[in-house]
N, C-alpha and C. Protein backbone atom coordinates (compact mmCIF):
# COMPACT_ATOMS: atom_id res chain seq x y z
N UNK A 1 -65.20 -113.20 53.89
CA UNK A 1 -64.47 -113.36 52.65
C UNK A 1 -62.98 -113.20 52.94
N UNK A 2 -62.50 -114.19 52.53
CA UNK A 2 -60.66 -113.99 53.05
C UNK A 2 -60.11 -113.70 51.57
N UNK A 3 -58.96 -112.51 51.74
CA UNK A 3 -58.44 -112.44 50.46
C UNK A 3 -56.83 -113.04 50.34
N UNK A 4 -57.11 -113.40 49.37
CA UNK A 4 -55.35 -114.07 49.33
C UNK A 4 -54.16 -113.47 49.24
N UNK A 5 -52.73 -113.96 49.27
CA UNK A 5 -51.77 -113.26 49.52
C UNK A 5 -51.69 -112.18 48.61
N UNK A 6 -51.86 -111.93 46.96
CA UNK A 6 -51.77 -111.30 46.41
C UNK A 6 -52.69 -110.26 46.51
N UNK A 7 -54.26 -110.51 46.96
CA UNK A 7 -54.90 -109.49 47.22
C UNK A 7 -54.22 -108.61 48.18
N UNK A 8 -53.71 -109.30 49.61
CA UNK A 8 -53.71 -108.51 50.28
C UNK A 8 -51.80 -107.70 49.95
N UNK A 9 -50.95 -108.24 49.42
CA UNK A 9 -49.90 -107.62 48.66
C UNK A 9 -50.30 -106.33 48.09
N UNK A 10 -51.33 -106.33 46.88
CA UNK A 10 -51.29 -105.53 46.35
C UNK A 10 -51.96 -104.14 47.12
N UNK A 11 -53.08 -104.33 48.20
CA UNK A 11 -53.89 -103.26 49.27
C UNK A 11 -52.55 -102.81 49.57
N UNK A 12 -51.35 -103.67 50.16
CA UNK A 12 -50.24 -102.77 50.96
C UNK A 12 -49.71 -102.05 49.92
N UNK A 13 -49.17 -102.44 49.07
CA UNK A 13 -49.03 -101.67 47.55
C UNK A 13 -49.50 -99.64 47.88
N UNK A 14 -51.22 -100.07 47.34
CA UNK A 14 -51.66 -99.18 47.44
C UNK A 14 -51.73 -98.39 48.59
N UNK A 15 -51.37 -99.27 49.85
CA UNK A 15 -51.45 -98.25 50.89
C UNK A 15 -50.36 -97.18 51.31
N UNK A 16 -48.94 -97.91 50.37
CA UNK A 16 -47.80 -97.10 50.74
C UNK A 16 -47.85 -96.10 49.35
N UNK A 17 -48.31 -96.34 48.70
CA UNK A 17 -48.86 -95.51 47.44
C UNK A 17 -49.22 -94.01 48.29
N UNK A 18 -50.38 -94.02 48.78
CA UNK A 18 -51.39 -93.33 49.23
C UNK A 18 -50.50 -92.70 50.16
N UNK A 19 -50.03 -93.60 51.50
CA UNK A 19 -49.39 -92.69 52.45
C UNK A 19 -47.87 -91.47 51.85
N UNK A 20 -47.28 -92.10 50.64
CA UNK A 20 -46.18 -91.44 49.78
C UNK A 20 -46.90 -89.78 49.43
N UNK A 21 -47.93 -90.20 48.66
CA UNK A 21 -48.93 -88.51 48.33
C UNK A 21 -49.50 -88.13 49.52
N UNK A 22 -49.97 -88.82 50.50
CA UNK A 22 -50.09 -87.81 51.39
C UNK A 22 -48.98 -87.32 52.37
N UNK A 23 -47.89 -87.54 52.23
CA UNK A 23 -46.70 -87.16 52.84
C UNK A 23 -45.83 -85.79 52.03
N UNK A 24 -46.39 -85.63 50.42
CA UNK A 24 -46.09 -85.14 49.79
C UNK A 24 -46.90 -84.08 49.73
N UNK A 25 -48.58 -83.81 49.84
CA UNK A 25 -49.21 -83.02 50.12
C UNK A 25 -49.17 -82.44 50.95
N UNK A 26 -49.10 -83.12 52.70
CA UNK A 26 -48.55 -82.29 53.74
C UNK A 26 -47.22 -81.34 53.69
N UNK A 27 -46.41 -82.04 53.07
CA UNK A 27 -45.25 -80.76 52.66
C UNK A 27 -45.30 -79.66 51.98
N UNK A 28 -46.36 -79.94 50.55
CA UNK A 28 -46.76 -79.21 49.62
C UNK A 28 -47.49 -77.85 50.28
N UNK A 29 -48.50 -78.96 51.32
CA UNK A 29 -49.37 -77.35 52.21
C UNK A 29 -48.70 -76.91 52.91
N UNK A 30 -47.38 -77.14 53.51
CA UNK A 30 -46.94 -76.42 54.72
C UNK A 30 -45.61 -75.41 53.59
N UNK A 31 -45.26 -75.45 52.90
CA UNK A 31 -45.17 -74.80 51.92
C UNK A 31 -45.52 -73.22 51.26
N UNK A 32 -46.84 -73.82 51.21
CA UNK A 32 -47.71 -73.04 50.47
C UNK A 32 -48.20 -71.80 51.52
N UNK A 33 -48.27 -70.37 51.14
CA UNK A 33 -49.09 -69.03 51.46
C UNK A 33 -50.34 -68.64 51.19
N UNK A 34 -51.04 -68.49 52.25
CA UNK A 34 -52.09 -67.73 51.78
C UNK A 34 -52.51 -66.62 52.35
N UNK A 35 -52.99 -65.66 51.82
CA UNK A 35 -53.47 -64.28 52.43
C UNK A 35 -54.86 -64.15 52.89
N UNK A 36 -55.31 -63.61 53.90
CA UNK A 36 -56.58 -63.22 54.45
C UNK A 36 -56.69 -62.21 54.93
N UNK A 37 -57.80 -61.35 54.55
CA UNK A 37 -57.96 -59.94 55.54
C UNK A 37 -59.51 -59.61 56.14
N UNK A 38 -59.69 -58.55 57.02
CA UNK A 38 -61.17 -58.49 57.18
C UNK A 38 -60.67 -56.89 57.88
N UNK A 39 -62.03 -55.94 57.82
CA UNK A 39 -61.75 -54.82 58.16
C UNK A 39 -61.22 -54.22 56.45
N UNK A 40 -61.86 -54.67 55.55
CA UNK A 40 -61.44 -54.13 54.33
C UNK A 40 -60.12 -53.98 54.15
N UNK A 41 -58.93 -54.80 54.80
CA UNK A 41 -57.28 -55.06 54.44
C UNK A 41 -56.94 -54.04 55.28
N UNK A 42 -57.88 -53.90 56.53
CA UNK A 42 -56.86 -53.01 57.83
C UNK A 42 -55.97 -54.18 58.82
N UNK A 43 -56.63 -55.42 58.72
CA UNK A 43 -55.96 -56.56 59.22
C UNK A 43 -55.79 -57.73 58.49
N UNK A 44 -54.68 -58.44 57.82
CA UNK A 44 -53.84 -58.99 57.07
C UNK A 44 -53.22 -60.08 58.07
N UNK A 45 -54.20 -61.38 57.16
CA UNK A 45 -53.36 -62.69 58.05
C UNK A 45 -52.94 -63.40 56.90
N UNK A 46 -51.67 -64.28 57.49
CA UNK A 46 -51.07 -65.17 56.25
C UNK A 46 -51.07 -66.71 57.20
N UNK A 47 -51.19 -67.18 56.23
CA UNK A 47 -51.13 -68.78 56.87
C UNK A 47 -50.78 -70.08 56.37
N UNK A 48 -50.03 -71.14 56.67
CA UNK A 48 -50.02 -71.98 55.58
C UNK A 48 -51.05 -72.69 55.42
N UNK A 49 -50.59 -73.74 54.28
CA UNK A 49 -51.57 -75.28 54.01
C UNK A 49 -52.14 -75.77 55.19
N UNK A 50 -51.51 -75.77 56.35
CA UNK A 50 -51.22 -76.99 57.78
C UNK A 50 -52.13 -75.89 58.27
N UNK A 51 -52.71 -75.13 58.42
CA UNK A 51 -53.64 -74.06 59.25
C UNK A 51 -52.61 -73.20 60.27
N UNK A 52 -51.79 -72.80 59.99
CA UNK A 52 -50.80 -72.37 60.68
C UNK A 52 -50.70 -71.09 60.19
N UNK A 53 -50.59 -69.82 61.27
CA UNK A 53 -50.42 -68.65 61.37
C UNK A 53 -49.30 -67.99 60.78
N UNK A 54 -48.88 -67.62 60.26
CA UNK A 54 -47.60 -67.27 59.95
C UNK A 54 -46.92 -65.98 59.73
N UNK A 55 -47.83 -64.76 59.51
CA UNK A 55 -47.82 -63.42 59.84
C UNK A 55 -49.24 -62.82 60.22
N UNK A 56 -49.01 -61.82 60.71
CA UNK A 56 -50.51 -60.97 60.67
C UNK A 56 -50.02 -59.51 61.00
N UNK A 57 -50.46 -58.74 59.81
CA UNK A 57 -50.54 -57.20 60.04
C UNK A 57 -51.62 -56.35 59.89
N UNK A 58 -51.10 -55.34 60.80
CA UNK A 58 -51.99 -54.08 61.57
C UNK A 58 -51.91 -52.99 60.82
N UNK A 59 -53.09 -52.21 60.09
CA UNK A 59 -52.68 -51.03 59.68
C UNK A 59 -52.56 -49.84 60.72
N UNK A 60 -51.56 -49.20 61.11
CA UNK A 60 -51.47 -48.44 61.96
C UNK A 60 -52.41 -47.44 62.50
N UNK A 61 -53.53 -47.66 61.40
CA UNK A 61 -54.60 -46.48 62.18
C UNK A 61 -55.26 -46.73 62.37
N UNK A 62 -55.40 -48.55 62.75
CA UNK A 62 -56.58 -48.92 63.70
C UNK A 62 -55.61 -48.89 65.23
N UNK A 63 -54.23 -48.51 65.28
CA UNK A 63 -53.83 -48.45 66.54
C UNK A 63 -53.50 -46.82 67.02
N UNK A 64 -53.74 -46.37 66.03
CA UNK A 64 -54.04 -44.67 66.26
C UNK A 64 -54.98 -44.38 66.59
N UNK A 65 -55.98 -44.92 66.33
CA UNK A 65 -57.57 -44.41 66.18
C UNK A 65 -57.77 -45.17 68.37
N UNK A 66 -57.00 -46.17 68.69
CA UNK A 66 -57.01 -47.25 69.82
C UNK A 66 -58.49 -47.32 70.09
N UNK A 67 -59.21 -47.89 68.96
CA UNK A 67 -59.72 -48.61 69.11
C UNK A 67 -59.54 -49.99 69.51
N UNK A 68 -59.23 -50.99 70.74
CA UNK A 68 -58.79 -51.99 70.79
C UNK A 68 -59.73 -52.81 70.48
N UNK A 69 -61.08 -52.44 70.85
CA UNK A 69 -62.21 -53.71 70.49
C UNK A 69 -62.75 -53.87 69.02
N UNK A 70 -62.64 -52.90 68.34
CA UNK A 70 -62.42 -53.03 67.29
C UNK A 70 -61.50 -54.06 66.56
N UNK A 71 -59.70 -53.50 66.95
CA UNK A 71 -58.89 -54.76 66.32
C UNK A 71 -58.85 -55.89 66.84
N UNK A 72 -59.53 -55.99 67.89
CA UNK A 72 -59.25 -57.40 68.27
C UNK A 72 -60.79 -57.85 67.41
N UNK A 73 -61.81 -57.61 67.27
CA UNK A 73 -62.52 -58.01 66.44
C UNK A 73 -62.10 -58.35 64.95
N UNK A 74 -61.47 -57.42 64.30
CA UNK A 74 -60.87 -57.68 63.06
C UNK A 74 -59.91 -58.84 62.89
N UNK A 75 -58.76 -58.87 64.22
CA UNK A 75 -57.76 -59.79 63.79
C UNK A 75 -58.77 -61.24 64.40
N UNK A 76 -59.20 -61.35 65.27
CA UNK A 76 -60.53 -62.91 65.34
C UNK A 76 -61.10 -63.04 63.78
N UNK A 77 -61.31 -62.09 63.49
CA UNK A 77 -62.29 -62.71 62.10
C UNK A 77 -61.53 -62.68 61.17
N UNK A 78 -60.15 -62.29 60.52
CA UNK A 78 -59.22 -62.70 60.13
C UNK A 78 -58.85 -63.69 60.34
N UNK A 79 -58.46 -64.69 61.73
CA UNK A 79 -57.56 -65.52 62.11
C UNK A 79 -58.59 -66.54 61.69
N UNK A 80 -60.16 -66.52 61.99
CA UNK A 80 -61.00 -67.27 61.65
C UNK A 80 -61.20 -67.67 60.38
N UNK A 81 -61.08 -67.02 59.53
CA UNK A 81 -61.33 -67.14 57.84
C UNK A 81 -59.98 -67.30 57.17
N UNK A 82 -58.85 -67.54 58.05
CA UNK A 82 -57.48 -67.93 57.55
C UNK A 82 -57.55 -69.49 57.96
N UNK A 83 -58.04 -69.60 59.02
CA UNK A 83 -58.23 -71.01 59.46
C UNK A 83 -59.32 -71.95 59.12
N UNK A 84 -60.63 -71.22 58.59
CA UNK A 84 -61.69 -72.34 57.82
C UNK A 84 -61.19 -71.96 56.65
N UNK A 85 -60.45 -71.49 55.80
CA UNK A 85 -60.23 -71.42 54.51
C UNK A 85 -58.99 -72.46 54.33
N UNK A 86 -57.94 -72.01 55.03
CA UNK A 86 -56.82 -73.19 54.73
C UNK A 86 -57.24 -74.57 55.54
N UNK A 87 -58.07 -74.89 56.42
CA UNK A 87 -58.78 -76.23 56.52
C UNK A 87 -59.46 -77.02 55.32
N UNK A 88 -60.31 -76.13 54.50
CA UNK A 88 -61.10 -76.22 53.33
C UNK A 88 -60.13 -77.09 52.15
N UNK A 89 -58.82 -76.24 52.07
CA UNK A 89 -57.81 -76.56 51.08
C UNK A 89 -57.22 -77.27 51.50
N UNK A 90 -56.63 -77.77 52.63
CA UNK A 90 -56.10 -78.93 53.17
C UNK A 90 -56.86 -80.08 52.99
N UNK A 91 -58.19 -80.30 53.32
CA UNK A 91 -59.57 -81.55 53.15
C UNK A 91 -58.95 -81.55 51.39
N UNK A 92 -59.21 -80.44 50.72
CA UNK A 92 -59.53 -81.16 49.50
C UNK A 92 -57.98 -81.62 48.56
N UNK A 93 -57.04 -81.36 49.20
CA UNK A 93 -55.77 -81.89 48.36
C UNK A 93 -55.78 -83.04 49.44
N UNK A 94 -56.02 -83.59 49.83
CA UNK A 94 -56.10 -85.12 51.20
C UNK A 94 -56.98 -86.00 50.72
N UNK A 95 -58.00 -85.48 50.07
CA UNK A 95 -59.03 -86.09 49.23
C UNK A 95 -58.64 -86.44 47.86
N UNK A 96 -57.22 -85.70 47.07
CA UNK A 96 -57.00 -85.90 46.05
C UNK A 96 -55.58 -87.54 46.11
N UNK A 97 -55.49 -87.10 47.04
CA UNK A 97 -54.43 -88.43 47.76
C UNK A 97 -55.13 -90.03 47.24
N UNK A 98 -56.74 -89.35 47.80
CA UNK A 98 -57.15 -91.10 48.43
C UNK A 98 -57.77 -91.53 46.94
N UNK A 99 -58.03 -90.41 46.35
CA UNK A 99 -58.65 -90.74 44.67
C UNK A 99 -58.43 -91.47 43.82
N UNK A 100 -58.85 -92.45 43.41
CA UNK A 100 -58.30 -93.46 42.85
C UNK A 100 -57.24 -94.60 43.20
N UNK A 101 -56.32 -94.02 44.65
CA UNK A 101 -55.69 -95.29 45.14
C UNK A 101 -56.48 -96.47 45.64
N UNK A 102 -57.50 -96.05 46.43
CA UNK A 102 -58.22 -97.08 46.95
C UNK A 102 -59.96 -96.80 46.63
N UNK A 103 -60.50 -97.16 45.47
CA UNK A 103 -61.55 -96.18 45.34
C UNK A 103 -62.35 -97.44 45.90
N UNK A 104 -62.01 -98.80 46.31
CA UNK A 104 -62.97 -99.85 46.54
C UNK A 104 -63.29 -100.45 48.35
N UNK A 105 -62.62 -99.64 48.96
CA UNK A 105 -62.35 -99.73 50.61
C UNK A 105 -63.75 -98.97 50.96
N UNK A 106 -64.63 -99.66 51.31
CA UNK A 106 -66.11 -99.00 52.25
C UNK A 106 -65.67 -98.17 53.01
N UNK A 107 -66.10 -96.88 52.92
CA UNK A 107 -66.01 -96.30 54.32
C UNK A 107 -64.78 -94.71 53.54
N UNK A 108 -63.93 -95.15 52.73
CA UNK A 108 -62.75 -94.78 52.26
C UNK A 108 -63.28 -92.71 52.07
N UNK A 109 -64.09 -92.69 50.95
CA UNK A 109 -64.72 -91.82 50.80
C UNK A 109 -65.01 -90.46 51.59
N UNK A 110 -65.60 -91.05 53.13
CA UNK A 110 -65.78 -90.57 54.30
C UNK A 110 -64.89 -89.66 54.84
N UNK A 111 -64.02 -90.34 54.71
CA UNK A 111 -62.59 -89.59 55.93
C UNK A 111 -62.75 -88.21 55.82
N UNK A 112 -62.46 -87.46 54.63
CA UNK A 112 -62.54 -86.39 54.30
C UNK A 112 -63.87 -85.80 54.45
């Protein structure tokens, strides 16, 4: 099936549509804060939209106590649940991009 000039005009249309919000979302998430802790808020991670680290604090009496295998357990499962959580929220504002710009492209749906 060949589509004609205007079909394919208007796909580019929508495609610079689409790439505009998602250029705008990526800024929006790298932006944006979020907090994570584990060890009941003895270890405190922050991170942006983009899965990116951006602080992490220690309550001092898991380094009094030197327990090290301990905090290094806490700050892994912190860094872990900062990073599948702001992945989670990144997929679904990327998904809000493609919504309705192109809802007729096979396959479109998927990406996310």
């Amino acid at each position: 099936m060949m589509m004609n000039k205007g079909g394919m005009a208007g796909m580019m249309k929508q495609m610079q549509v689409m790439q505009q919000k998602m250029d705008k979302i990526q800024n929006d998430l790298e932006a944006r804060s979020f907090d994570f802790e584990s060890g009941g808020g003895m270890v405190k991670v922050t991170a942006n939209g983009k899965q990116r680290i951006t602080s992490i604090k220690i309550d001092p009496q898991l380094i009094a106590d030197n327990d090290i295998e301990m905090l290094e357990d806490l700050i892994v499962a912190a860094v872990n649940k900062a990073v599948d959580e702001t992945g989670k929220i990144s997929q679904e504002e990327m998904k809000k991009a493609y919504a309705g710009v192109m809802p007729n492209i096979p396959g479109m749906d998927k990406l996310f």
